[in-house]
Each structure stands twice: as C-alpha cells, then as structure tokens.
N, C-alpha and C. Protein backbone atom coordinates (compact mmCIF):
# COMPACT_ATOMS: atom_id res chain seq x y z
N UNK A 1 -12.51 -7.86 9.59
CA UNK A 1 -12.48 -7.72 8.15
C UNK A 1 -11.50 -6.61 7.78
N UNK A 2 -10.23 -6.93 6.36
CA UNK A 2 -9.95 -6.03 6.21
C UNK A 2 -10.24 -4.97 5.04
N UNK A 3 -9.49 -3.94 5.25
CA UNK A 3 -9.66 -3.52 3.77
C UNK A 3 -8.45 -2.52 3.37
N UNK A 4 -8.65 -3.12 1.31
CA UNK A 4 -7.35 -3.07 1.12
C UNK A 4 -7.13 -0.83 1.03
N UNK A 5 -6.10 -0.56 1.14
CA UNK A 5 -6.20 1.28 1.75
C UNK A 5 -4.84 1.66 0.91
N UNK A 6 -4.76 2.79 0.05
CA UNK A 6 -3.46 3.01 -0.05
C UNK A 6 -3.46 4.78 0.14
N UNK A 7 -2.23 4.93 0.61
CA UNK A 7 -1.62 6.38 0.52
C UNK A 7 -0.40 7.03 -0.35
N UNK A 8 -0.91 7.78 -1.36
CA UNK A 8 0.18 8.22 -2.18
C UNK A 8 0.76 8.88 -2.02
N UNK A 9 2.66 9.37 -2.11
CA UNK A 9 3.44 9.90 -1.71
C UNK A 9 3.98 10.94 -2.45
N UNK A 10 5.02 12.04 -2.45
CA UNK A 10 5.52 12.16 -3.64
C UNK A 10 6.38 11.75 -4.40
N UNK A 11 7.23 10.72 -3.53
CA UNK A 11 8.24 10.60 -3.86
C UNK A 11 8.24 9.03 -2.57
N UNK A 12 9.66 8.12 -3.48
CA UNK A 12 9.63 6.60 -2.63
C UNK A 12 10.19 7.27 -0.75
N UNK A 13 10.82 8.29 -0.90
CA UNK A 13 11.51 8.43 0.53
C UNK A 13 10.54 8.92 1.42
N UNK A 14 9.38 9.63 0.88
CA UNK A 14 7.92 9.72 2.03
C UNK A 14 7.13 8.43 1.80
N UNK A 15 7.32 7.77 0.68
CA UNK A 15 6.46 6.49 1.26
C UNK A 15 7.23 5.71 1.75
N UNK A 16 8.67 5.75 2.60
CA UNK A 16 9.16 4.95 3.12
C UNK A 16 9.17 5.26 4.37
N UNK A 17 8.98 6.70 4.65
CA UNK A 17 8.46 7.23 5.81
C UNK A 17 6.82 6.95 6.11
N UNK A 18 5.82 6.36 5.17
CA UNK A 18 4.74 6.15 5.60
C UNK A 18 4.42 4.83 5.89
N UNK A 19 5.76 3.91 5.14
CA UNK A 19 5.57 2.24 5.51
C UNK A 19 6.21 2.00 7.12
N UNK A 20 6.84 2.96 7.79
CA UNK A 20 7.52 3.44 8.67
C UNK A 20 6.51 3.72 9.88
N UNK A 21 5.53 4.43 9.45
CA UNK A 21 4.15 4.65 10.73
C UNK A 21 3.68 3.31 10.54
N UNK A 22 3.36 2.90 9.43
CA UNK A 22 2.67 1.55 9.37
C UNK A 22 2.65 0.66 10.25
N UNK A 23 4.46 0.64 10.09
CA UNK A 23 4.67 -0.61 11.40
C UNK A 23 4.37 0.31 13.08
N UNK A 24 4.66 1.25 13.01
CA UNK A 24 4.73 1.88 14.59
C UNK A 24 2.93 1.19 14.82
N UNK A 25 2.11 1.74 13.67
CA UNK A 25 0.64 1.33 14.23
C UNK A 25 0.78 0.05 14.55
N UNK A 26 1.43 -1.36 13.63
CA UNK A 26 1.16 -2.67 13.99
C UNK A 26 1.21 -2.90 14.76
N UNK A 27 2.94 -1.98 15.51
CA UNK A 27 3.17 -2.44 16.81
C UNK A 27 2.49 -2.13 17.74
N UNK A 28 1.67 -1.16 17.25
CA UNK A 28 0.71 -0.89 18.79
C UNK A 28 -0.91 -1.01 18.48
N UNK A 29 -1.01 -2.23 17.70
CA UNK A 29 -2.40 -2.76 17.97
C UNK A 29 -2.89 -2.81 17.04
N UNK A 30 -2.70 -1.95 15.49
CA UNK A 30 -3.63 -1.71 14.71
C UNK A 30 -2.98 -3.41 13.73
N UNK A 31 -4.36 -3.77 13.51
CA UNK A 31 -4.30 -5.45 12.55
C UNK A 31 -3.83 -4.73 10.94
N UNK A 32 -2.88 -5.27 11.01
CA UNK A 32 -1.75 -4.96 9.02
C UNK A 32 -1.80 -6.49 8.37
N UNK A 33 -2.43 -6.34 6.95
CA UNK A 33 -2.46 -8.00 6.63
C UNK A 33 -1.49 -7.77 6.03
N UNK A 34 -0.95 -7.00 5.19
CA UNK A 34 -0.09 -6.98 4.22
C UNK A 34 -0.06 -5.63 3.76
N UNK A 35 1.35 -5.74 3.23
CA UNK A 35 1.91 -4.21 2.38
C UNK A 35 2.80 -3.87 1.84
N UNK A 36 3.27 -2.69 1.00
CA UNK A 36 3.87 -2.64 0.19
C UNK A 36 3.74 -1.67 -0.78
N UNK A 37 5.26 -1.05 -1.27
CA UNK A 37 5.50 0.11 -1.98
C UNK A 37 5.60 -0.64 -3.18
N UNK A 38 4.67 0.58 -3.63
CA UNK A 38 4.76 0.83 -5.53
C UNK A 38 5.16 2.11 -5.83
N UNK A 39 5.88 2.59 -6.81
CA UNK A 39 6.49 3.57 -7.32
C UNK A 39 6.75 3.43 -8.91
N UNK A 40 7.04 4.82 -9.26
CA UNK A 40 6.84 4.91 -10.83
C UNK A 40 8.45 5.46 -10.93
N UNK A 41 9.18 5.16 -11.69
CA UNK A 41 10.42 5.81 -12.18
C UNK A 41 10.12 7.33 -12.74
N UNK A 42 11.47 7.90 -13.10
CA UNK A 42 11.22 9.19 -14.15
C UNK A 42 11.39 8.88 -15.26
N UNK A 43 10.91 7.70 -15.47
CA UNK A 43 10.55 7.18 -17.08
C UNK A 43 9.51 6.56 -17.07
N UNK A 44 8.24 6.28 -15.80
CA UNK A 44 7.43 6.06 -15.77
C UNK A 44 7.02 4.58 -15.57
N UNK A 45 8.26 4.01 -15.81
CA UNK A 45 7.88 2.29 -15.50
C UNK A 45 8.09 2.51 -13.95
N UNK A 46 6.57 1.29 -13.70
CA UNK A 46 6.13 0.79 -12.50
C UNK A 46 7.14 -0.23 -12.01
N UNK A 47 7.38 0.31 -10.79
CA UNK A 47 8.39 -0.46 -9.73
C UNK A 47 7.74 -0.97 -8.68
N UNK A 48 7.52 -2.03 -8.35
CA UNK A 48 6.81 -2.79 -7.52
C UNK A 48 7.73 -3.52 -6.11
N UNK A 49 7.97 -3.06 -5.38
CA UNK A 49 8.89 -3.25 -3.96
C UNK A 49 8.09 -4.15 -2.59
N UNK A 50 8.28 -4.97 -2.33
CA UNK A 50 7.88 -5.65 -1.24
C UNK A 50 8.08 -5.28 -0.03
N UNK A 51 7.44 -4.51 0.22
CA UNK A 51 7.61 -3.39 1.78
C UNK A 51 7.78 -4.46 3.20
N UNK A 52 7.19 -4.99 3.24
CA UNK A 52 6.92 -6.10 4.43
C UNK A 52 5.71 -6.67 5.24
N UNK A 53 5.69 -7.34 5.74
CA UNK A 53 4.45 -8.12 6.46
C UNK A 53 4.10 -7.99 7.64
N UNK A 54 3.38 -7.04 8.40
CA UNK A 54 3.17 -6.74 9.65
C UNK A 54 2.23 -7.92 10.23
N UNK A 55 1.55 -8.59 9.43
CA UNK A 55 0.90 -9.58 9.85
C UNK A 55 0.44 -10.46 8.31
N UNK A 56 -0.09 -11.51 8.87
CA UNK A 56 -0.99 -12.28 7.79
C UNK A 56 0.10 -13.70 6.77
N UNK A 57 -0.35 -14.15 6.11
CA UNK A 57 0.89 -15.45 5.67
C UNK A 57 1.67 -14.59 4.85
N UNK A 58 2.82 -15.56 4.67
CA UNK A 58 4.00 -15.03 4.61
C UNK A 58 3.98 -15.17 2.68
N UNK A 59 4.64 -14.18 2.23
CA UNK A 59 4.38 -14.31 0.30
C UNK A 59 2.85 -13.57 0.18
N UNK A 60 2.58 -12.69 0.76
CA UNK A 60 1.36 -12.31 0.70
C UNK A 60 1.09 -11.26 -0.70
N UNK A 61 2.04 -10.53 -0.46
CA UNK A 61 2.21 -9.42 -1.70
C UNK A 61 3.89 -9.54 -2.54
N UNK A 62 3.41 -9.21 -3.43
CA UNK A 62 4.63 -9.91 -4.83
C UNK A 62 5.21 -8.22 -5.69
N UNK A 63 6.54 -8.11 -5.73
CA UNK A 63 6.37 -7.07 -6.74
C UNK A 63 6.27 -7.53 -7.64
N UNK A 64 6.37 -6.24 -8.99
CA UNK A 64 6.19 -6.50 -10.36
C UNK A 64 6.78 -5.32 -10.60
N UNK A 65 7.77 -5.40 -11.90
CA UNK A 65 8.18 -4.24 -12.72
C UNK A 65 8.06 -4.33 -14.10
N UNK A 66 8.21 -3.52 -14.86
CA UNK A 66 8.19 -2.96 -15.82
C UNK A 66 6.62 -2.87 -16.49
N UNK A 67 5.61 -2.29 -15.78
CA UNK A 67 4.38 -1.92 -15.91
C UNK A 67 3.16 -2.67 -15.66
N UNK A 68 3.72 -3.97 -15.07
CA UNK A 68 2.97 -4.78 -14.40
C UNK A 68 2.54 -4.49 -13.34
N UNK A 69 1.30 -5.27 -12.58
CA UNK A 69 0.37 -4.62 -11.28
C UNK A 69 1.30 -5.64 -10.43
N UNK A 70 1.11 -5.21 -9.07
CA UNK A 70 1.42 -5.57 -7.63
C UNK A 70 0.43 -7.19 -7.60
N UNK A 71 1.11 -8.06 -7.26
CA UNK A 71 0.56 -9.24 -6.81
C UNK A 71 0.01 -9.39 -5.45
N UNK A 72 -1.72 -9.25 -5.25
CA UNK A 72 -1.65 -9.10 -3.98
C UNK A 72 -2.46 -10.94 -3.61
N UNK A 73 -1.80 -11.17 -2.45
CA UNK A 73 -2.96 -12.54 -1.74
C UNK A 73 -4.17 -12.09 -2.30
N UNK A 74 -4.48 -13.57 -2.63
CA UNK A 74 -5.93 -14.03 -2.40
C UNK A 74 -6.80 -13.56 -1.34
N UNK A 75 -6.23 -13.68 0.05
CA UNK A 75 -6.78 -13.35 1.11
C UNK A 75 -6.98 -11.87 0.73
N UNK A 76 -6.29 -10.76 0.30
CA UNK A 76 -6.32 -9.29 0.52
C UNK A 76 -7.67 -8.88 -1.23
N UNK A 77 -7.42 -10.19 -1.82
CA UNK A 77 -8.45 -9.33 -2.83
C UNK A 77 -9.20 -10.69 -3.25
N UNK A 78 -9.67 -11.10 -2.44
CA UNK A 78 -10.95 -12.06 -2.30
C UNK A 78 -11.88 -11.41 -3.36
N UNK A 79 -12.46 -12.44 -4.03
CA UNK A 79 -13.45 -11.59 -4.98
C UNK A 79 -13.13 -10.75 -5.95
N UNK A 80 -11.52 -9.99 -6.15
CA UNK A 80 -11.31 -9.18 -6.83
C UNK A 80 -11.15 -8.16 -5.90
N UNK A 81 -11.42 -8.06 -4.77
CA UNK A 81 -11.70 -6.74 -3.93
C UNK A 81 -9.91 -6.76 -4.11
N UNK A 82 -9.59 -4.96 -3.99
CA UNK A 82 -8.35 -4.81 -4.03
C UNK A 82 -7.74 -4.47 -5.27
N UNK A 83 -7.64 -5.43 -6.17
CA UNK A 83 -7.37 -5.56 -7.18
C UNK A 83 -7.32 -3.83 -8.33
N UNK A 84 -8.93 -3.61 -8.62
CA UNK A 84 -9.05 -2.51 -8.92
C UNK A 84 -8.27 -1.42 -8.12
N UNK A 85 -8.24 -1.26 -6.78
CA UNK A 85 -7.63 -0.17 -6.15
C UNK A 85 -6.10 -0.21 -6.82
N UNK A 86 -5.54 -1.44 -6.96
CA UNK A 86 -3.95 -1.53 -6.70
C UNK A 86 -3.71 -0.83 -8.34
N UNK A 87 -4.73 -1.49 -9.28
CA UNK A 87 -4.79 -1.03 -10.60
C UNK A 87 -5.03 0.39 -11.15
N UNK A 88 -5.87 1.05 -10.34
CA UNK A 88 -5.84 2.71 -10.58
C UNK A 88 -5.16 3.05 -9.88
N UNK A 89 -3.86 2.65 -8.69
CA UNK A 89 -3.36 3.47 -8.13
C UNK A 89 -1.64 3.69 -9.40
N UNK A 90 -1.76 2.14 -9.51
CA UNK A 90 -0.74 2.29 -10.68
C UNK A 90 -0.48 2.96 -12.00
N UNK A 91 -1.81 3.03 -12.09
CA UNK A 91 -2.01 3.64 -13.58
C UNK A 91 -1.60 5.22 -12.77
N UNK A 92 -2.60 5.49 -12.18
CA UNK A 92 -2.16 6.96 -11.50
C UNK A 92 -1.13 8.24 -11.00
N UNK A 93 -0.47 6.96 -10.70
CA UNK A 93 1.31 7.54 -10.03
C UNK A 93 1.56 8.31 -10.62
N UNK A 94 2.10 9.59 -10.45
CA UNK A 94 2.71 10.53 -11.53
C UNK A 94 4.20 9.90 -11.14
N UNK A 95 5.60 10.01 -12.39
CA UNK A 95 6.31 9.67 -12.37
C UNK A 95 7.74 9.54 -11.64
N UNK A 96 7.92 9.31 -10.61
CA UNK A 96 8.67 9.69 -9.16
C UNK A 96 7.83 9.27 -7.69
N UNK A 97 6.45 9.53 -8.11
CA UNK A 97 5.81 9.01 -6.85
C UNK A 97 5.50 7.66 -6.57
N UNK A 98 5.27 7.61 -5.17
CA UNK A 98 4.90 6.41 -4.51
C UNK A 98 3.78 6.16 -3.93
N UNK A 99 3.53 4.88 -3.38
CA UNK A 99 2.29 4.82 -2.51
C UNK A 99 2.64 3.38 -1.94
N UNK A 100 2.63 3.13 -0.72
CA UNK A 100 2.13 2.48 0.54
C UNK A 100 0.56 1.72 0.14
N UNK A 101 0.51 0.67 -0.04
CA UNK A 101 -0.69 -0.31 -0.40
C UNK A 101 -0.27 -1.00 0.62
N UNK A 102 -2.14 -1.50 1.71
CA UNK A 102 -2.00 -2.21 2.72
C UNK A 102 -3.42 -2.77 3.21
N UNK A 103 -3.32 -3.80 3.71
CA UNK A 103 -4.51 -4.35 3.90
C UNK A 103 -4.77 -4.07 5.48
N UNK A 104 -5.63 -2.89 5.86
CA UNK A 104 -6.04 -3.04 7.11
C UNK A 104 -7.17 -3.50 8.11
N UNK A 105 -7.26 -3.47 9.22
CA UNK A 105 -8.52 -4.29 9.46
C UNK A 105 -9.31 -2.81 10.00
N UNK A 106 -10.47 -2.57 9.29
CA UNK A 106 -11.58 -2.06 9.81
C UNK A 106 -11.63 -0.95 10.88
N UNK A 107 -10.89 -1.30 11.92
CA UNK A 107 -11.14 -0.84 13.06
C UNK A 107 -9.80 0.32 13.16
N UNK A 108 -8.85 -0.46 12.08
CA UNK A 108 -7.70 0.27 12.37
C UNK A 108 -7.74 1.88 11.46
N UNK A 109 -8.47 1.58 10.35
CA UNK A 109 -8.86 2.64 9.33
C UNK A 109 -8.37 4.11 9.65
N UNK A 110 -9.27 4.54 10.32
CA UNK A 110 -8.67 6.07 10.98
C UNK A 110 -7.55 6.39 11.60
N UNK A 111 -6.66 5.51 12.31
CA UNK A 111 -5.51 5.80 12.61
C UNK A 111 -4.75 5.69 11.50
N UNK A 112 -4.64 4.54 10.74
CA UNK A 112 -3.89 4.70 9.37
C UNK A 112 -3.65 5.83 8.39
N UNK A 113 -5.12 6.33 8.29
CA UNK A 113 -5.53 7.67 7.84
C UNK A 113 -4.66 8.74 8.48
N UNK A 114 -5.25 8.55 9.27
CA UNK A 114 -4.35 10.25 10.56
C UNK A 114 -2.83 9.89 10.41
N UNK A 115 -2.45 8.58 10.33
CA UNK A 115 -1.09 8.79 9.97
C UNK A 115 -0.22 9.41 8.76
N UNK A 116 -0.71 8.21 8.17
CA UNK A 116 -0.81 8.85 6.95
C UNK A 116 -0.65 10.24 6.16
N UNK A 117 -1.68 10.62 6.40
CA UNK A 117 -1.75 11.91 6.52
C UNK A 117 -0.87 13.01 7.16
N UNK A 118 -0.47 12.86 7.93
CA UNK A 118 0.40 13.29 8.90
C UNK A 118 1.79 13.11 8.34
N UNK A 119 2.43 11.96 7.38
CA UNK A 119 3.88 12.17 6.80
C UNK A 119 3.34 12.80 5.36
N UNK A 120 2.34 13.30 4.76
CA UNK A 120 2.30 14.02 3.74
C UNK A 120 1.36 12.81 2.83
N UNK A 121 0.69 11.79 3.05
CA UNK A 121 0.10 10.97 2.27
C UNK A 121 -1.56 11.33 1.73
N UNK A 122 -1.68 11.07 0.67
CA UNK A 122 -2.99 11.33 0.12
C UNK A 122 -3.63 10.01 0.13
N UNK A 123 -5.09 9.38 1.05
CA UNK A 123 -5.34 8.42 0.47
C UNK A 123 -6.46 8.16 -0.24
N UNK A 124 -6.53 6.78 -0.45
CA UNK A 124 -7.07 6.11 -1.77
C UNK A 124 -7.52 4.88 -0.86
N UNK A 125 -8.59 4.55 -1.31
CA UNK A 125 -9.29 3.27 -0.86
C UNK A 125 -10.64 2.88 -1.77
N UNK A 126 -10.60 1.72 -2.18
CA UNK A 126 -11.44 0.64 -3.04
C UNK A 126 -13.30 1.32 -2.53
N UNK A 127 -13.96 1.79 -2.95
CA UNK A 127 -15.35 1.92 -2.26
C UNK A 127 -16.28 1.46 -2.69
C-alpha cells in the first residue's frame, strides 16, 4: 500500500535535488508510484512540473498552472486519498518554493523521510 508523502523545499533547485534522492531510493528498492514537482512563482502562480515515474502506469501525475491543483492517478488518490494533501500543499507554498509530491509504498516511508530531510526538505503527509 502506498501513501501519497510530500517534502517542501525552498526553492525548485532543492526540490530538484530531492526528486534526485527519490530516484537513488527507487533504484535501490524503495516502491515510487508516482511524482512530481509543484512550485509557486514570485508572483505566486502555481507551477505544476511532471517530475517523473519511478514506477506505476505511465500519465500517472499531470501538471497544472496558473493556480490549478496537480492531477494525480486514480490509483495515488483512490477515494480522494491524496487529493487534500496535494491541495494544502499548494495553497501553502510560500512564493519561490517547491515540493516533491510522491506516492510511496509503506515500507519505504522512513527512508524517504531521512532523505528528504537530509537535502533540506520539510515533510507533509495526508493523516
């Protein structure tokens, strides 16, 4: 099972350094359904960037700009799950920052975290 996890940055060039561990984890075991940078301009419109697919079908996550939310799979917000997270993280962004949205599996949680964490990320997850 996954769940959807995000880490906010200050800026798109540390969350490109955190979509960056992302994959190092995929490659070494941890299950990634999907992911993807959101960022706010210094005018505050939401920029929605298609980071990439470490696993899971392909078109999974969609950007969106000009203050629209992140399109995530069905699969990643079953029920709605997700959804809310992706929605307060957007509203949230202060203007320049980023965040890394990703669907992980369960098991992988704490390493994501410790990574995370580790390039300067604050996270956020649906509870």
């Amino acid at each position: 099972m996954s769940k959807i996890v995000a880490a906010v940055f200050a800026d798109r060039a540390k969350a490109y350094e955190g979509y960056l561990a992302l994959k190092h984890l995929a490659a070494n075991g941890v299950e990634v359904r999907a992911s993807a940078i959101i960022s706010k301009g210094s005018d505050s419109a939401l920029i929605g960037g298609l980071a990439g697919l470490s696993g899971g079908p392909l078109g999974a996550l969609m950007g969106a700009v000009g203050g629209a939310l992140i399109g995530v799979s069905a699969e990643l917000t079953e029920n709605g799950e997700g959804t809310e997270l992706v929605a307060r993280i957007s509203k949230e962004l202060a203007p320049g920052s980023a965040a890394v949205v990703a669907g992980i599996a369960e098991e992988g949680m704490s390493s994501f975290e410790k990574k995370m964490r580790a390039v300067g990320g604050t996270i956020q997850r649906k509870l």
